[in-house]
PDB file of N, CA and C in Angstrom:
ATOM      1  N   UNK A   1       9.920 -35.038  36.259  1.00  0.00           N
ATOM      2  CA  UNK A   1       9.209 -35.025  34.995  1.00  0.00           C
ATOM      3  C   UNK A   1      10.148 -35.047  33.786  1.00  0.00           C
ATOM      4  N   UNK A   2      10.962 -34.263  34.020  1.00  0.00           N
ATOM      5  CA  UNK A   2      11.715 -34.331  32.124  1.00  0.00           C
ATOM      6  C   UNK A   2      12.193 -35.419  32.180  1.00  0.00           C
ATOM      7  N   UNK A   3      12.794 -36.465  33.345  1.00  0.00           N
ATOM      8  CA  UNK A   3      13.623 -37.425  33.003  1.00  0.00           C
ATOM      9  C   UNK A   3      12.638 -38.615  32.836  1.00  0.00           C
ATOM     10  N   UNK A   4      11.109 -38.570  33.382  1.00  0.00           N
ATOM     11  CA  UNK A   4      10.486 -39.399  32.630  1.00  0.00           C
ATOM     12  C   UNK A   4      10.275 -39.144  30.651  1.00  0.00           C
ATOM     13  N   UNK A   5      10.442 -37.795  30.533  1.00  0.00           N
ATOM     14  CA  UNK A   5      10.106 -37.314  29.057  1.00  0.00           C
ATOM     15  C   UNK A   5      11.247 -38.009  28.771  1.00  0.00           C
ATOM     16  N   UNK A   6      12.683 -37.668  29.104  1.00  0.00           N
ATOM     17  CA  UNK A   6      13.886 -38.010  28.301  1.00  0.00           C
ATOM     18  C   UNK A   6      13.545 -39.871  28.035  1.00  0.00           C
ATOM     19  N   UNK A   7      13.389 -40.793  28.992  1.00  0.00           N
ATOM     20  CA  UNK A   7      13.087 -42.155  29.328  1.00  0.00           C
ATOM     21  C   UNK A   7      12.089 -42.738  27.783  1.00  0.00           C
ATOM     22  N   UNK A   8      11.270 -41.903  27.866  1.00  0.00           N
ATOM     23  CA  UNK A   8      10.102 -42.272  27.024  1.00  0.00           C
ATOM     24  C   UNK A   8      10.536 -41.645  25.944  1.00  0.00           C
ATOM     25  N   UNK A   9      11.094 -40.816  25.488  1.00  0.00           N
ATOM     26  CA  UNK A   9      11.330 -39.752  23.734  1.00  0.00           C
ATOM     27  C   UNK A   9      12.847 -40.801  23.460  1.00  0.00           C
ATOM     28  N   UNK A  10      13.521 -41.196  24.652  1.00  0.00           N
ATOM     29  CA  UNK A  10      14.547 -42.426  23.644  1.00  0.00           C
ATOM     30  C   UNK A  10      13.905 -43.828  23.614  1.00  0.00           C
ATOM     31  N   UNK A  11      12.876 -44.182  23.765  1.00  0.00           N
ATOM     32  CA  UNK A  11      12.628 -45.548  23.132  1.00  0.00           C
ATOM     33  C   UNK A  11      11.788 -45.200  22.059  1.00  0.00           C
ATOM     34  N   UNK A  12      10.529 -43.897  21.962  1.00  0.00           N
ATOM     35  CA  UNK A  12      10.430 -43.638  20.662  1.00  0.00           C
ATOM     36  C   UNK A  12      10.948 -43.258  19.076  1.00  0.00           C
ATOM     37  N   UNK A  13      12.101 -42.580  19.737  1.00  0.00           N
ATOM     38  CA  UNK A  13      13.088 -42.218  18.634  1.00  0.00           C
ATOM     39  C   UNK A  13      13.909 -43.232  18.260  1.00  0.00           C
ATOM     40  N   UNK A  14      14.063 -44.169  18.996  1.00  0.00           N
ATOM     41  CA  UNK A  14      15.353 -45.416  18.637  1.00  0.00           C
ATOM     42  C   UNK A  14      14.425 -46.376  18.243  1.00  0.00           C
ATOM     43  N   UNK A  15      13.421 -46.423  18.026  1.00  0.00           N
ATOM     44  CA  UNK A  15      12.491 -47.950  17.702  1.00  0.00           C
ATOM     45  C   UNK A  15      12.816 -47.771  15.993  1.00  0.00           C
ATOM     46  N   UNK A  16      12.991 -48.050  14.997  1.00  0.00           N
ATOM     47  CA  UNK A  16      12.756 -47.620  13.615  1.00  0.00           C
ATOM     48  C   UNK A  16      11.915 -49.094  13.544  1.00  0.00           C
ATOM     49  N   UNK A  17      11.687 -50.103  14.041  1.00  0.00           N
ATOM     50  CA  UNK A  17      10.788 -51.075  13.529  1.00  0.00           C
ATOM     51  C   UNK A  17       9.447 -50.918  13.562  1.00  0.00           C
ATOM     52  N   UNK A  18       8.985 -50.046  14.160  1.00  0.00           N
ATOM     53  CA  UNK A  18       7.606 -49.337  14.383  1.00  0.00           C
ATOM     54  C   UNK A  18       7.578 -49.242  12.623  1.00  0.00           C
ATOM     55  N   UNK A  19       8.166 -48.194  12.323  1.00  0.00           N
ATOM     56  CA  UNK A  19       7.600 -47.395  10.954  1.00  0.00           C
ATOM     57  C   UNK A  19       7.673 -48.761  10.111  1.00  0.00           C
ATOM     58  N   UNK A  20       8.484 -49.600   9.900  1.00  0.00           N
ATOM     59  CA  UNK A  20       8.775 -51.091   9.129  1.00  0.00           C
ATOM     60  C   UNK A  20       8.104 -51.630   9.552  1.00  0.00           C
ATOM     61  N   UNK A  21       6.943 -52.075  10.427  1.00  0.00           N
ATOM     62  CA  UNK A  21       5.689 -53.176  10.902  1.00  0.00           C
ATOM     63  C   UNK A  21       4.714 -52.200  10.412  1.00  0.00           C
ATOM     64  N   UNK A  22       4.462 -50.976  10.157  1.00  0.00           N
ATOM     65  CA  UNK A  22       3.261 -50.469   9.278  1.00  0.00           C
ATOM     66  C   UNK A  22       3.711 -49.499   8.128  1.00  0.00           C
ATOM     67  N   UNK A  23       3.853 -50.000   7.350  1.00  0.00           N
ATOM     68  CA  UNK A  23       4.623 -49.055   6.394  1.00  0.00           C
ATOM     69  C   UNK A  23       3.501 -48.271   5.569  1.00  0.00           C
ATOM     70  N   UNK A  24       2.002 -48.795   5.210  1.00  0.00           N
ATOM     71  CA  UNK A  24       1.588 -48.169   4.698  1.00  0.00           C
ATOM     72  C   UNK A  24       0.738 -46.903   5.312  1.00  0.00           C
ATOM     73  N   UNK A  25       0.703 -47.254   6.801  1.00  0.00           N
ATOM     74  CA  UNK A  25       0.207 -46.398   7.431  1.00  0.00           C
ATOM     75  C   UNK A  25       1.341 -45.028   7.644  1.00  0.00           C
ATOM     76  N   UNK A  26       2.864 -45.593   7.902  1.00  0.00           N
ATOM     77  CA  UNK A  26       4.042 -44.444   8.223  1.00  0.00           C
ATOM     78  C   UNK A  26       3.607 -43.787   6.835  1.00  0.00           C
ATOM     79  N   UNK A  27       3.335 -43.929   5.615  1.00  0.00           N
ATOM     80  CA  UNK A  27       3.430 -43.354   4.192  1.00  0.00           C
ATOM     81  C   UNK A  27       2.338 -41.914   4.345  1.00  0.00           C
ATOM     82  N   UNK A  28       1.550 -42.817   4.953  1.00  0.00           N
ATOM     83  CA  UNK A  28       0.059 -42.172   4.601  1.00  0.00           C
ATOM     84  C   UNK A  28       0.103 -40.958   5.783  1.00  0.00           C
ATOM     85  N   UNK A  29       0.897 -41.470   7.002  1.00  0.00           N
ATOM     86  CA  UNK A  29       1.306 -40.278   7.789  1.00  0.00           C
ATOM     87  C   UNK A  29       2.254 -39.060   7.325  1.00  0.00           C
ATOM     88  N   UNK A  30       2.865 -39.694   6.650  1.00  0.00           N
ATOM     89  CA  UNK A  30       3.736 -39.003   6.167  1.00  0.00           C
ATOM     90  C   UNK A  30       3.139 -37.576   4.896  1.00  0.00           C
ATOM     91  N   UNK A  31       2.210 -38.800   3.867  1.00  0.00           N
ATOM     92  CA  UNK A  31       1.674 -37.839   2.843  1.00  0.00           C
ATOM     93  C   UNK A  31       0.900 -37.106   3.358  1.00  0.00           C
ATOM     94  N   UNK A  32       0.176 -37.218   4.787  1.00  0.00           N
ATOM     95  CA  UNK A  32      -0.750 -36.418   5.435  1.00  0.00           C
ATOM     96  C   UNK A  32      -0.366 -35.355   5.850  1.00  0.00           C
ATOM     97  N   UNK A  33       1.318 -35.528   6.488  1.00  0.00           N
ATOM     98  CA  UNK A  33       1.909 -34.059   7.527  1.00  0.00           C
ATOM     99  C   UNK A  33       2.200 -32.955   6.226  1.00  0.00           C
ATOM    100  N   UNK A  34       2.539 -33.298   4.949  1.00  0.00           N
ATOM    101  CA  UNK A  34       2.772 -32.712   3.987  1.00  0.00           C
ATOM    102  C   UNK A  34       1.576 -32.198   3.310  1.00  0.00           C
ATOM    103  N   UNK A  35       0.221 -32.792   2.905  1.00  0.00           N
ATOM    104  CA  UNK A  35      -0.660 -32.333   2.647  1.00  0.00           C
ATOM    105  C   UNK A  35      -2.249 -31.377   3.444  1.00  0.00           C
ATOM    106  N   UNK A  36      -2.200 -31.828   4.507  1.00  0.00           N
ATOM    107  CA  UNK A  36      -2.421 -31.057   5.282  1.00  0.00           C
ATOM    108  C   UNK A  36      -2.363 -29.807   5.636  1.00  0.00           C
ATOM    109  N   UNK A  37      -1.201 -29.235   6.063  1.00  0.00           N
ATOM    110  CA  UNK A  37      -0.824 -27.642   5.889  1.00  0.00           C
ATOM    111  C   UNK A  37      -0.823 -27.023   4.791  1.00  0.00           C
ATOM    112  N   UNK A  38      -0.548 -27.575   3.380  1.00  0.00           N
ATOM    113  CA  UNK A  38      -0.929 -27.575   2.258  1.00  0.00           C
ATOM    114  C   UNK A  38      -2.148 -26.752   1.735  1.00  0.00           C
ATOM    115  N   UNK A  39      -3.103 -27.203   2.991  1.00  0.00           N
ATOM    116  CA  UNK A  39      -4.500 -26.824   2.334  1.00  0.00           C
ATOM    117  C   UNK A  39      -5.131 -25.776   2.988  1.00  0.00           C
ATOM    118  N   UNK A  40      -4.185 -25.246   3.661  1.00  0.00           N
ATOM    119  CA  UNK A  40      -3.965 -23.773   4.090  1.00  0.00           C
ATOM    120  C   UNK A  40      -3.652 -22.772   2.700  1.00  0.00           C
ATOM    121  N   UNK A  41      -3.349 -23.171   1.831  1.00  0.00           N
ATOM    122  CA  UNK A  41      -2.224 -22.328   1.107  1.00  0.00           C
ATOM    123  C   UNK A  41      -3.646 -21.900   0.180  1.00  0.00           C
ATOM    124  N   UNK A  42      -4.749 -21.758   0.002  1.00  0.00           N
ATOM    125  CA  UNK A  42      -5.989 -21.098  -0.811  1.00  0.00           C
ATOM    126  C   UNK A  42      -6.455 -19.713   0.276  1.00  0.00           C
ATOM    127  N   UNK A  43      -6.329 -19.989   1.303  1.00  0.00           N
ATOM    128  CA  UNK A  43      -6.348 -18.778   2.384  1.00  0.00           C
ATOM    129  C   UNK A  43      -5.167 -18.019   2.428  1.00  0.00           C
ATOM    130  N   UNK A  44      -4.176 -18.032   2.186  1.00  0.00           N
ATOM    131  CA  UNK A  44      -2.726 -17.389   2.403  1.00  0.00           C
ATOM    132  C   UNK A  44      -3.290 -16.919   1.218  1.00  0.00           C
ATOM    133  N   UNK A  45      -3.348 -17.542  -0.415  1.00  0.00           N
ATOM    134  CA  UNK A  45      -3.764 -16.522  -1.065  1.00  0.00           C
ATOM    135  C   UNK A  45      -4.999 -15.480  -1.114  1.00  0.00           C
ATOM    136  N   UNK A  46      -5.825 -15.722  -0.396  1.00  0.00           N
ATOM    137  CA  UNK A  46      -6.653 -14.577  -0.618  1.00  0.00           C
ATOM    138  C   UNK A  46      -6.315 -13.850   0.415  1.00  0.00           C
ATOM    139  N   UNK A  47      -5.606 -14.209   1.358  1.00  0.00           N
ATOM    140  CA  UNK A  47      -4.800 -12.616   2.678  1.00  0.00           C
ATOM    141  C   UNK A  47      -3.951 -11.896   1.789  1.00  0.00           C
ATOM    142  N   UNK A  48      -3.006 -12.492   0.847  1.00  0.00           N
ATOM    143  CA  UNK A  48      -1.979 -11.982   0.410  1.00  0.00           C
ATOM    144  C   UNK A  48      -2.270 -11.524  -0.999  1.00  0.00           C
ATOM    145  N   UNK A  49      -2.970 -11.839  -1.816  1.00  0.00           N
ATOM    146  CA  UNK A  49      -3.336 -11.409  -3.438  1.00  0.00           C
ATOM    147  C   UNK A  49      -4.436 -11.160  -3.555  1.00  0.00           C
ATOM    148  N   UNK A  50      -5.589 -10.728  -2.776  1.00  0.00           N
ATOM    149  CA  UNK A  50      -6.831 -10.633  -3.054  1.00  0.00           C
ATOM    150  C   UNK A  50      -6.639  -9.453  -1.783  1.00  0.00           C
ATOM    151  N   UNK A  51      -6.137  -9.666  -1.030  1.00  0.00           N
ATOM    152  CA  UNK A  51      -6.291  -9.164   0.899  1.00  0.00           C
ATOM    153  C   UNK A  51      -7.887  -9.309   1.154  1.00  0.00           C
ATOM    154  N   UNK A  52      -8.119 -10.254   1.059  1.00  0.00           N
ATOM    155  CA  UNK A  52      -9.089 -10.402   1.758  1.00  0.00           C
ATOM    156  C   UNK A  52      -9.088 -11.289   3.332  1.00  0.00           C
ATOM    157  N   UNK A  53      -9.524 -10.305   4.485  1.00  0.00           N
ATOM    158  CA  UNK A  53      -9.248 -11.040   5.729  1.00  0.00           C
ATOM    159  C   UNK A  53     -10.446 -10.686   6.137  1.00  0.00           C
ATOM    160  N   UNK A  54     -11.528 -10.686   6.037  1.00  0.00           N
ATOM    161  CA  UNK A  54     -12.736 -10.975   6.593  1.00  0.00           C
ATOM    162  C   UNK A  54     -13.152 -12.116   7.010  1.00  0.00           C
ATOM    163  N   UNK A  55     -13.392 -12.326   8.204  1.00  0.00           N
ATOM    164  CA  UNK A  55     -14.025 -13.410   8.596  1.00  0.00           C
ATOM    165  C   UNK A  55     -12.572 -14.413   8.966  1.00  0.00           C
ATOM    166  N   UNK A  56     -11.416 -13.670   9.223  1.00  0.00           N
ATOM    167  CA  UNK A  56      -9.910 -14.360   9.522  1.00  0.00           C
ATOM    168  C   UNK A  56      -9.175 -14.206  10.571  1.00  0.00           C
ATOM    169  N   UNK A  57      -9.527 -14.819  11.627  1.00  0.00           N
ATOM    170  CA  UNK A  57      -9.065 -14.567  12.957  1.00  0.00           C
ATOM    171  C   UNK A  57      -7.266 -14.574  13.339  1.00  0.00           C
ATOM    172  N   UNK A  58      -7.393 -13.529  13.514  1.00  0.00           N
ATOM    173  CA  UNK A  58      -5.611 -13.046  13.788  1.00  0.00           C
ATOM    174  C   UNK A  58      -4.762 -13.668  15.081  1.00  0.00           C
ATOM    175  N   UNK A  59      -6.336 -13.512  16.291  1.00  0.00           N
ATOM    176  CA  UNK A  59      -5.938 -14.275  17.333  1.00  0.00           C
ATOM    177  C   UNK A  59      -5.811 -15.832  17.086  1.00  0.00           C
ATOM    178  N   UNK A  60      -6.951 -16.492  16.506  1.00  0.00           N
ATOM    179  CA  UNK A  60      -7.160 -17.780  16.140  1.00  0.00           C
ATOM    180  C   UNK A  60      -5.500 -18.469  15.766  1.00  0.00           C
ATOM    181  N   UNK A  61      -5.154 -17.426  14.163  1.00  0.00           N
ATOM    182  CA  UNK A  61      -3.942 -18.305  13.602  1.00  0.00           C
ATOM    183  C   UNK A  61      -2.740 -17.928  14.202  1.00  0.00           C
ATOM    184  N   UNK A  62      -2.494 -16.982  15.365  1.00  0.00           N
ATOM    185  CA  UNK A  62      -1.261 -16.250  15.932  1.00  0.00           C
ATOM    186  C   UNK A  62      -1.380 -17.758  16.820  1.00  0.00           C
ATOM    187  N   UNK A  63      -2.587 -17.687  17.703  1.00  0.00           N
ATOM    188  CA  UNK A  63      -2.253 -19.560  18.630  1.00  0.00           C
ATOM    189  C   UNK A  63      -1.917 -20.571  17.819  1.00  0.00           C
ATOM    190  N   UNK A  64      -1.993 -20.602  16.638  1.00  0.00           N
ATOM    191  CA  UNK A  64      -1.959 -21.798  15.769  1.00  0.00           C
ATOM    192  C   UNK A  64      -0.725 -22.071  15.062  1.00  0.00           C
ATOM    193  N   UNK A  65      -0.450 -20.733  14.937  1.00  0.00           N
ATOM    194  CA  UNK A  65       1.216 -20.558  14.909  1.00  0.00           C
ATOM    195  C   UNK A  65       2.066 -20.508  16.013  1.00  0.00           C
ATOM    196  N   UNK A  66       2.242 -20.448  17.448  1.00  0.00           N
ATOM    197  CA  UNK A  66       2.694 -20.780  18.423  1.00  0.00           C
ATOM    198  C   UNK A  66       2.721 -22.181  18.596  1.00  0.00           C
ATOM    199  N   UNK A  67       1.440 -22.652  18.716  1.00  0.00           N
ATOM    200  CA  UNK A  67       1.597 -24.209  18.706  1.00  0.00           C
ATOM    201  C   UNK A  67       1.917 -24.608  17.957  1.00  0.00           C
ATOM    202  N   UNK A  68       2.292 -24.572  16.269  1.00  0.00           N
ATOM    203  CA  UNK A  68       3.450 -24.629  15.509  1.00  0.00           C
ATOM    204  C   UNK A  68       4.699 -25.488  15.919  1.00  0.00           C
ATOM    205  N   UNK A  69       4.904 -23.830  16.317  1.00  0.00           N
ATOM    206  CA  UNK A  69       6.664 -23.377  16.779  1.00  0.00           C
ATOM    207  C   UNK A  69       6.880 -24.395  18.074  1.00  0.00           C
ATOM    208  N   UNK A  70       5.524 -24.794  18.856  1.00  0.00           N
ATOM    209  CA  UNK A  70       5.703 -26.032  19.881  1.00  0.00           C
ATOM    210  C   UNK A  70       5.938 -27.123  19.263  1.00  0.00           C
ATOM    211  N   UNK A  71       4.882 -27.659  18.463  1.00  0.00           N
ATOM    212  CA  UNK A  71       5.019 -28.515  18.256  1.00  0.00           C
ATOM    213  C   UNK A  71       6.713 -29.123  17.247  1.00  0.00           C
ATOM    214  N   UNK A  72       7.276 -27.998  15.794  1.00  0.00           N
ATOM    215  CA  UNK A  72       8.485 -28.482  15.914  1.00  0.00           C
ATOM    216  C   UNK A  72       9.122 -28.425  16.606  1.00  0.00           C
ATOM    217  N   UNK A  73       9.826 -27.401  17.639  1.00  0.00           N
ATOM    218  CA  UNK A  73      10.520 -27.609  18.620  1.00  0.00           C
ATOM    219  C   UNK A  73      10.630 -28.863  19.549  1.00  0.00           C
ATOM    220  N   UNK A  74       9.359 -29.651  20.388  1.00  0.00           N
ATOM    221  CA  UNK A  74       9.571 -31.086  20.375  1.00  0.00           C
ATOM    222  C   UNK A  74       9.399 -32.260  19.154  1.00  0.00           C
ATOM    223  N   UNK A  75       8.853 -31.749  17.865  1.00  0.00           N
ATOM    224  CA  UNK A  75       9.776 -32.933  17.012  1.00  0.00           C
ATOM    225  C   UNK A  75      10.828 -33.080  16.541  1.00  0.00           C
ATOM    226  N   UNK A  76      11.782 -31.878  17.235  1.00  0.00           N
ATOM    227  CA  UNK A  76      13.245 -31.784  16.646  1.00  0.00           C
ATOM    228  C   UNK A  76      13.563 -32.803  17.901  1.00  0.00           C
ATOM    229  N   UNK A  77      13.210 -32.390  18.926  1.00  0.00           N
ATOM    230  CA  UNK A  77      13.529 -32.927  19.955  1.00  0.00           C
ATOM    231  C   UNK A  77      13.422 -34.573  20.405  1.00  0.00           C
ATOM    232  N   UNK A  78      12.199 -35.343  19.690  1.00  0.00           N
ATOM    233  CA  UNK A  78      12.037 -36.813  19.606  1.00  0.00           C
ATOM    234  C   UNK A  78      12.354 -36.967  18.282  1.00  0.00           C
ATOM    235  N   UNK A  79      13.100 -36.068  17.447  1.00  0.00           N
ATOM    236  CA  UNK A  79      13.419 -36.691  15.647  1.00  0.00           C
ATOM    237  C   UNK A  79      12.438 -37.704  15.574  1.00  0.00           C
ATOM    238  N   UNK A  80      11.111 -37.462  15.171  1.00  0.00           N
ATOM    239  CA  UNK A  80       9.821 -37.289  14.177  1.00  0.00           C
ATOM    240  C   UNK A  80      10.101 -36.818  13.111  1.00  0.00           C
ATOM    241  N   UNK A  81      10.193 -37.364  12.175  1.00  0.00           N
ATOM    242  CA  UNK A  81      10.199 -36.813  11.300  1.00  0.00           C
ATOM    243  C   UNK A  81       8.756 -36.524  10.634  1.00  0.00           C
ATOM    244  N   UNK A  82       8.143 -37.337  10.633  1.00  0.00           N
ATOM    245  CA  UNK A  82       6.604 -36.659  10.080  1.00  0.00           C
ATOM    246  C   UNK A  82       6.183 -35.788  10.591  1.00  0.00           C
ATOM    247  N   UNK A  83       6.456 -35.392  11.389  1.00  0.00           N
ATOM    248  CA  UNK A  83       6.146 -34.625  12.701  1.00  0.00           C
ATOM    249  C   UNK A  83       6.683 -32.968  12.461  1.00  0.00           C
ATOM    250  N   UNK A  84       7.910 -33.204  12.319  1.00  0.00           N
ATOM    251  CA  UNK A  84       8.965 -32.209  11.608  1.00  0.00           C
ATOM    252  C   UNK A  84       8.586 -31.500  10.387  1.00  0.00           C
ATOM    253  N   UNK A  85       8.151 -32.570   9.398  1.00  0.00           N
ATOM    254  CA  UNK A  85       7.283 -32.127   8.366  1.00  0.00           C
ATOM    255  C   UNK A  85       6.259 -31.208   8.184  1.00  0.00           C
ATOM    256  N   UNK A  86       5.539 -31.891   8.904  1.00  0.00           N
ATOM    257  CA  UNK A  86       4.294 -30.961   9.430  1.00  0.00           C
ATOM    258  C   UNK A  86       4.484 -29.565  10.124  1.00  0.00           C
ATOM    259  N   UNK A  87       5.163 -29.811  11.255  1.00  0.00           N
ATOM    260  CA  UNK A  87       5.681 -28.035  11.353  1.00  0.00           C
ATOM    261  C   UNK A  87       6.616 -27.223  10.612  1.00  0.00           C
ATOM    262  N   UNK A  88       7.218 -27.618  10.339  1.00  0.00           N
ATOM    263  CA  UNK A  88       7.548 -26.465   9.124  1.00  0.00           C
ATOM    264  C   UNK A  88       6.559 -26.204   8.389  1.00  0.00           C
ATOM    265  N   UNK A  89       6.345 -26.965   7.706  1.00  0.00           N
ATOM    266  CA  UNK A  89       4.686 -26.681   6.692  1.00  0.00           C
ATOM    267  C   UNK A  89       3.749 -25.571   7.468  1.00  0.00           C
ATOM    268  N   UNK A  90       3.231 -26.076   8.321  1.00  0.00           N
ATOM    269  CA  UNK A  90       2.469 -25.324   9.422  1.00  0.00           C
ATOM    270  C   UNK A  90       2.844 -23.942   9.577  1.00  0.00           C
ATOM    271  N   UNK A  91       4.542 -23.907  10.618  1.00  0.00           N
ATOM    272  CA  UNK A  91       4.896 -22.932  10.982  1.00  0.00           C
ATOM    273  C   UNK A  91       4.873 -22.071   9.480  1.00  0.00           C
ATOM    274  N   UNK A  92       5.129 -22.188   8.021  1.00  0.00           N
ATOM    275  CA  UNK A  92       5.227 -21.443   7.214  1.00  0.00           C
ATOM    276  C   UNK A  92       4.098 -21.155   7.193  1.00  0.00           C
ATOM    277  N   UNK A  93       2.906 -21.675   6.321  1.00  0.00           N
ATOM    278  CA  UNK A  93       1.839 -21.078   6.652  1.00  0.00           C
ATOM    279  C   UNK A  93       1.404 -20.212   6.965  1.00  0.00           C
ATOM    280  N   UNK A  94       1.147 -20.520   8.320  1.00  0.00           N
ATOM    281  CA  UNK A  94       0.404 -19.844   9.526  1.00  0.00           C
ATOM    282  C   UNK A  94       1.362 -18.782   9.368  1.00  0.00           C
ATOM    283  N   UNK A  95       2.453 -18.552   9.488  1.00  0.00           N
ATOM    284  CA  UNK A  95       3.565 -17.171   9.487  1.00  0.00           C
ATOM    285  C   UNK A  95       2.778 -16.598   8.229  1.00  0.00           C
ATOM    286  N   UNK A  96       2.860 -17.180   7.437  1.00  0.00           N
ATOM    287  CA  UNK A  96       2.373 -15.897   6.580  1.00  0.00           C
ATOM    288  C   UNK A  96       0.786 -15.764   6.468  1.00  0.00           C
ATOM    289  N   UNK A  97       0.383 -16.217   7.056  1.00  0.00           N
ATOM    290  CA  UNK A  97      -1.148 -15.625   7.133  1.00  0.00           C
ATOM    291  C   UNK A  97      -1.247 -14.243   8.448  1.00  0.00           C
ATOM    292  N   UNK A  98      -0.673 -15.045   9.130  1.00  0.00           N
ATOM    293  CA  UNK A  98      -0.229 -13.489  10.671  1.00  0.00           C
ATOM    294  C   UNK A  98       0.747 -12.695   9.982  1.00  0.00           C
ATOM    295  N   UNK A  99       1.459 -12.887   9.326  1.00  0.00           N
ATOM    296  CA  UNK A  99       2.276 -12.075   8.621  1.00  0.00           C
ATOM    297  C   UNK A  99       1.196 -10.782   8.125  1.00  0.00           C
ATOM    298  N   UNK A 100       0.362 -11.640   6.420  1.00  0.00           N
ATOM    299  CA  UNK A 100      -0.742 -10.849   5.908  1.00  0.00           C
ATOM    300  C   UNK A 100      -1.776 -10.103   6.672  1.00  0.00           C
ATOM    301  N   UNK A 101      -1.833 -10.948   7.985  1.00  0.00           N
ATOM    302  CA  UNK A 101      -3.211 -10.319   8.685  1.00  0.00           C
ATOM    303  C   UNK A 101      -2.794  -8.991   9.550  1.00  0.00           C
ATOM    304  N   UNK A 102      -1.493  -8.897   9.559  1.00  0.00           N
ATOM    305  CA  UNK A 102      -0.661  -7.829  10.381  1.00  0.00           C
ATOM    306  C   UNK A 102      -1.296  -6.779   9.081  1.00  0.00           C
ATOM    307  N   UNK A 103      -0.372  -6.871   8.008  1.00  0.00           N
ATOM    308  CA  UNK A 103      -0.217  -6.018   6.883  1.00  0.00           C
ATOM    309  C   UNK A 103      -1.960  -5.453   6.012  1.00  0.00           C
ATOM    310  N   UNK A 104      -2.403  -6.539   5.618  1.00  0.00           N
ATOM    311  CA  UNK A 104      -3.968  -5.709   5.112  1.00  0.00           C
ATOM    312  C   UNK A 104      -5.017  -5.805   6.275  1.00  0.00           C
ATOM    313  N   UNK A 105      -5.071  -6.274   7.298  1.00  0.00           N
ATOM    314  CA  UNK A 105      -6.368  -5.570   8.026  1.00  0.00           C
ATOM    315  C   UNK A 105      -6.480  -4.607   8.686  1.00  0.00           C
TER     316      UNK A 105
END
């Protein structure tokens, strides 16, 4: 199994003509991995400046933050960069919402 993963994560990572045959779609992926987690950040404030966690599942965003931390860990690993994007974004996030949900509930 991994050496089919390794087989398949180097022809994805070495293609760069992929992103250059759809460029407006790589953009829009791109503005997506960035805006996306983004729209987390109206809930982080009301855990953290309001504390309000009613109705805010601790278990829910603790999995959501693991799969995070999965998911960059293999986009470091196939250098994705949109991909990369997105978890950090994510992993911040979500950290500080389990962060807040530790601290006011």
């Amino acid at each position: 199994m991994p050496h089919i993963f390794q087989h398949h994560s180097h022809h994805a990572k070495r293609n760069p003509k992929n992103a250059k045959q759809f460029p407006i779609i790589s953009k829009l992926v791109l503005f997506m991995a960035v805006a996306e987690p983004l729209m987390s950040l109206p809930q982080v404030y009301e855990v953290w400046v309001n504390h309000q966690t009613a109705g805010v599942s601790l278990a829910t965003w603790a999995f959501l933050l693991a799969a995070s931390i999965t998911w960059l860990v293999y986009s470091i690993k196939v250098r994705d960069f949109p991909v990369i994007v997105a978890s950090v974004l994510w992993t911040a996030t979500e950290s500080l919402l389990v962060i807040g949900l530790l601290i006011f509930q």
